[in-house]
N, C-alpha and C. Protein backbone atom coordinates (compact mmCIF):
# COMPACT_ATOMS: atom_id res chain seq x y z
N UNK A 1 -9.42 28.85 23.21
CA UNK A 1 -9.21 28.80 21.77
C UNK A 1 -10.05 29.90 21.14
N UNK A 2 -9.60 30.83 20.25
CA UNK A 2 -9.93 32.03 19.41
C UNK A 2 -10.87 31.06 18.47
N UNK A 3 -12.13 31.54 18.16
CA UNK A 3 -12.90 30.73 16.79
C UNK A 3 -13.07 32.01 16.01
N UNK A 4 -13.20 31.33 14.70
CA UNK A 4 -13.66 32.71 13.78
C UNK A 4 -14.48 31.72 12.94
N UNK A 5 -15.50 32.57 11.71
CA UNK A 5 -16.11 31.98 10.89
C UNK A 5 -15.54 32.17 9.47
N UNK A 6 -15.45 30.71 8.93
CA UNK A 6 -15.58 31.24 7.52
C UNK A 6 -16.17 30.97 6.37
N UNK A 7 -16.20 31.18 5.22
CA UNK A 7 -17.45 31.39 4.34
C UNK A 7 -16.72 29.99 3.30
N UNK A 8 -17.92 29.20 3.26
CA UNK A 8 -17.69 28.09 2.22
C UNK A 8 -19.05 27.91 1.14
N UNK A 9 -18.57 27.37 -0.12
CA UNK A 9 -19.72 26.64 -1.04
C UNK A 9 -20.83 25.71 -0.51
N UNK A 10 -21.64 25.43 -0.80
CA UNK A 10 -22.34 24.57 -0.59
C UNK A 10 -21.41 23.37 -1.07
N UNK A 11 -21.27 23.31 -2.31
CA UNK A 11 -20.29 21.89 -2.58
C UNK A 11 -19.41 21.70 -1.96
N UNK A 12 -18.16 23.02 -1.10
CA UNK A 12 -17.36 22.78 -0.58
C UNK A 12 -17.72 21.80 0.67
N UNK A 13 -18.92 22.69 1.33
CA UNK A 13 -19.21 22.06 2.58
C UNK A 13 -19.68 20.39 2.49
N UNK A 14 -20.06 19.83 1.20
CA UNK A 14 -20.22 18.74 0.94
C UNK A 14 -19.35 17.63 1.13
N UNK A 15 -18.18 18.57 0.61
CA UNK A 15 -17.39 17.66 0.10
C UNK A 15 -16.63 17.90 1.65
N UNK A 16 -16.36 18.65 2.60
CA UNK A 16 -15.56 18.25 4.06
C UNK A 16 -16.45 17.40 4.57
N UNK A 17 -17.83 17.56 4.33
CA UNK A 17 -18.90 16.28 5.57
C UNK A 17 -18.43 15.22 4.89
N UNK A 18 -18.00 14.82 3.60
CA UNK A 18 -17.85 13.68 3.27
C UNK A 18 -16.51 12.82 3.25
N UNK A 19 -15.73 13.70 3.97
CA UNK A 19 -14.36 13.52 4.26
C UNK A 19 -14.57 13.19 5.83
N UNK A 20 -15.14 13.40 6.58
CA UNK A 20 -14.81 13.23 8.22
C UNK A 20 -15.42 11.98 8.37
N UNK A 21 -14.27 11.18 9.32
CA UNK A 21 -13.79 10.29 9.93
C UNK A 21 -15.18 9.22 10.52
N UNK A 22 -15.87 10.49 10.95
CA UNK A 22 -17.09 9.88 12.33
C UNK A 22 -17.89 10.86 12.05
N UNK A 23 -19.40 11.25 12.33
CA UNK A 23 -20.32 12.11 12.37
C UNK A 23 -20.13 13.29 12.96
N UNK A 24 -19.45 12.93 14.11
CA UNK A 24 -19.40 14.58 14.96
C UNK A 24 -17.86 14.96 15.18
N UNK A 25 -17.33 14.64 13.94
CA UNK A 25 -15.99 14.98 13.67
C UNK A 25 -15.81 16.93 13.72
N UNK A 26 -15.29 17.48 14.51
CA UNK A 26 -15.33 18.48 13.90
C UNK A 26 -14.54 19.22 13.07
N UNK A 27 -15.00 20.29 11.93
CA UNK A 27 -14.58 21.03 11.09
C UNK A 27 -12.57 21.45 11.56
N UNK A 28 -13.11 21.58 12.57
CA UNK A 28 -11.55 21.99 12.72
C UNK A 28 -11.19 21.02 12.74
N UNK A 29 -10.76 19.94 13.64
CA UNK A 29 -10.59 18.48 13.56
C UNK A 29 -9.81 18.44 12.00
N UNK A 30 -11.28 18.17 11.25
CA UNK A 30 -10.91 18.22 9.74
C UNK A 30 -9.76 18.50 9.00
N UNK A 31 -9.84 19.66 9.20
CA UNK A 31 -9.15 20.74 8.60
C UNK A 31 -7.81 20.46 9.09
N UNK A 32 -7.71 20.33 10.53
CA UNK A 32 -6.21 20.26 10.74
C UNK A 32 -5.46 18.37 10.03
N UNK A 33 -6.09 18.14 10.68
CA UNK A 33 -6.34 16.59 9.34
C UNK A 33 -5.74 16.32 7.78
N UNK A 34 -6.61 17.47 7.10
CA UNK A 34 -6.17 17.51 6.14
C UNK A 34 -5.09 18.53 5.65
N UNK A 35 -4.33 19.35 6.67
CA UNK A 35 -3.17 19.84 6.68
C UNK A 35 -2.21 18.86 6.68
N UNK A 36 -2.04 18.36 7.74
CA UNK A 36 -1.07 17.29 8.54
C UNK A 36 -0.84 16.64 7.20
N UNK A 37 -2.10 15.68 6.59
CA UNK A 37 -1.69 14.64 5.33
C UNK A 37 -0.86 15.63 4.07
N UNK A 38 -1.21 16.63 3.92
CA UNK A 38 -0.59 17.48 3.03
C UNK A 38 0.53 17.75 3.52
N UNK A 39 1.18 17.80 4.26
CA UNK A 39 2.62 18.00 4.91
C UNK A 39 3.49 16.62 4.80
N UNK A 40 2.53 16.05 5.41
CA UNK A 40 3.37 14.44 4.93
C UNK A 40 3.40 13.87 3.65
N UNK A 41 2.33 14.31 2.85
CA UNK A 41 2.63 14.03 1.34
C UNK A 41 3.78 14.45 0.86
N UNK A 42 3.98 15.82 0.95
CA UNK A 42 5.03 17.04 0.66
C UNK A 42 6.21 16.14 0.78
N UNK A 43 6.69 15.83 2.50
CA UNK A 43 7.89 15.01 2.89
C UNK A 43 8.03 13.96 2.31
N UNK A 44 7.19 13.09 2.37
CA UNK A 44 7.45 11.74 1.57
C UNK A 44 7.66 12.11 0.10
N UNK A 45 6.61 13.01 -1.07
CA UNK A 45 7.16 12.98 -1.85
C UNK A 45 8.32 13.56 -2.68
N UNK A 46 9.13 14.88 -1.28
CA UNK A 46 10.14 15.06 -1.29
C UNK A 46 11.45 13.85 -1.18
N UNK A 47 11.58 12.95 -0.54
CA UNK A 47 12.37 11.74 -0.28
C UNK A 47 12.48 11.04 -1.57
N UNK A 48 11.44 10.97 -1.80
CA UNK A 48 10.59 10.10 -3.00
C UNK A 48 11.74 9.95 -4.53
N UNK A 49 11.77 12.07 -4.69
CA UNK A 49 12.47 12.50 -5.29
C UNK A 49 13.49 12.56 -5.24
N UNK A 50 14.33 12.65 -4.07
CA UNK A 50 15.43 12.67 -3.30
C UNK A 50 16.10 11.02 -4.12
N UNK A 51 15.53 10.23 -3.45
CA UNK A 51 16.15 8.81 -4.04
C UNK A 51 15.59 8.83 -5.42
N UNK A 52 15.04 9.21 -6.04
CA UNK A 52 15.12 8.45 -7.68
C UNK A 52 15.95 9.52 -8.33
N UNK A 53 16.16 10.54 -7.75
CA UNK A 53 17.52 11.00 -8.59
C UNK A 53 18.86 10.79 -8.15
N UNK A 54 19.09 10.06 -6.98
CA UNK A 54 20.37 9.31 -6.41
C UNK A 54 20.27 7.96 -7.65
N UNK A 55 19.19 7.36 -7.71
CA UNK A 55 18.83 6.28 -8.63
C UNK A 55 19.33 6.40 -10.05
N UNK A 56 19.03 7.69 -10.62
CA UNK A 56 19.43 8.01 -11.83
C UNK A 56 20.97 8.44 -11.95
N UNK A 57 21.47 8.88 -10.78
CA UNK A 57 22.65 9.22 -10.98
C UNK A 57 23.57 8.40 -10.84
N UNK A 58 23.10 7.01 -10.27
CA UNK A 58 24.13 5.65 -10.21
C UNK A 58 23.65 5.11 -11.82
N UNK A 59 22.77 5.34 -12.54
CA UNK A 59 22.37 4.78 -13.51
C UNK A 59 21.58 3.39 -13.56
N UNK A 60 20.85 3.60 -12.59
CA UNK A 60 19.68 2.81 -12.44
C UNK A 60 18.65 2.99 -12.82
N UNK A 61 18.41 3.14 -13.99
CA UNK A 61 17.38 3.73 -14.60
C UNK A 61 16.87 2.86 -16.19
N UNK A 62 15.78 2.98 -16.99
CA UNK A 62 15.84 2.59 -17.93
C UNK A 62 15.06 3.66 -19.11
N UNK A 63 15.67 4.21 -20.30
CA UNK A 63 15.10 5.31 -20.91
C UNK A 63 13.63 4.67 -22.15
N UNK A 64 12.92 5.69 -22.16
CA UNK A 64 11.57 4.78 -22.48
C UNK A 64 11.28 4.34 -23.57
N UNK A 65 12.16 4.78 -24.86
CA UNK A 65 12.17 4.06 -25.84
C UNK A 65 13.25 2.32 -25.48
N UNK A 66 14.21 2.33 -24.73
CA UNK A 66 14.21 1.04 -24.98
C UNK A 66 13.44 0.03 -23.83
N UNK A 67 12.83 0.77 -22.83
CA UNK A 67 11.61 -0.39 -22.48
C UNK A 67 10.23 -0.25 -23.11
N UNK A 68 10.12 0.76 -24.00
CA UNK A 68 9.06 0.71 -25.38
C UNK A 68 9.48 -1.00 -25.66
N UNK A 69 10.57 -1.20 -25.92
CA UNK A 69 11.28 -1.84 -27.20
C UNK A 69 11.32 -3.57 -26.26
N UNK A 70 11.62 -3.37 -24.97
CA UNK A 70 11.64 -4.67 -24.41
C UNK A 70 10.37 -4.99 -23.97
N UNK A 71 8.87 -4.30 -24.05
CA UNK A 71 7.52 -4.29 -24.09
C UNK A 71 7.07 -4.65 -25.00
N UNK A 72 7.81 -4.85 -26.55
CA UNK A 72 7.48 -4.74 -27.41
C UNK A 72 6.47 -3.83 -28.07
N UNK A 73 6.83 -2.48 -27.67
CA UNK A 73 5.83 -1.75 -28.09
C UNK A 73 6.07 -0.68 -29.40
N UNK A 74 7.26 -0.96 -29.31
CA UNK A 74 8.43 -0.19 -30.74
C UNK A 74 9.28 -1.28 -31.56
């Protein structure tokens, strides 16, 4: 495996020690970690979108002044 170095904040570096899993988690570890969840966020909240505009287009939906209105908030 190729390593290289790279240059972080002090806060940055704070804030990855305070993200890993276990103590001797390593940085890369990490990092690829927090790729992976960002990819799966992406997908899921691609789908996400995917069905609530299938949702809206059957008209399953409710517009926000009249659940203002069944909230009684209008």
């Amino acid at each position: 495996m190729a390593t290289t170095t790279i240059q972080v904040t002090k806060d940055v570096k704070s804030m990855l020690d305070s993200m890993r899993l276990y103590g001797r988690e390593t940085y890369n570890d990490l990092i690829l970690r927090i790729i992976e969840d960002s990819r799966e966020l992406s997908e899921q909240t691609k789908k996400e979108i995917k069905k609530a505009r299938a949702e809206i287009s059957a008209g399953r939906f409710k517009a926000h002044e009249k659940l203002g209105k069944e909230l009684g908030f209008k």
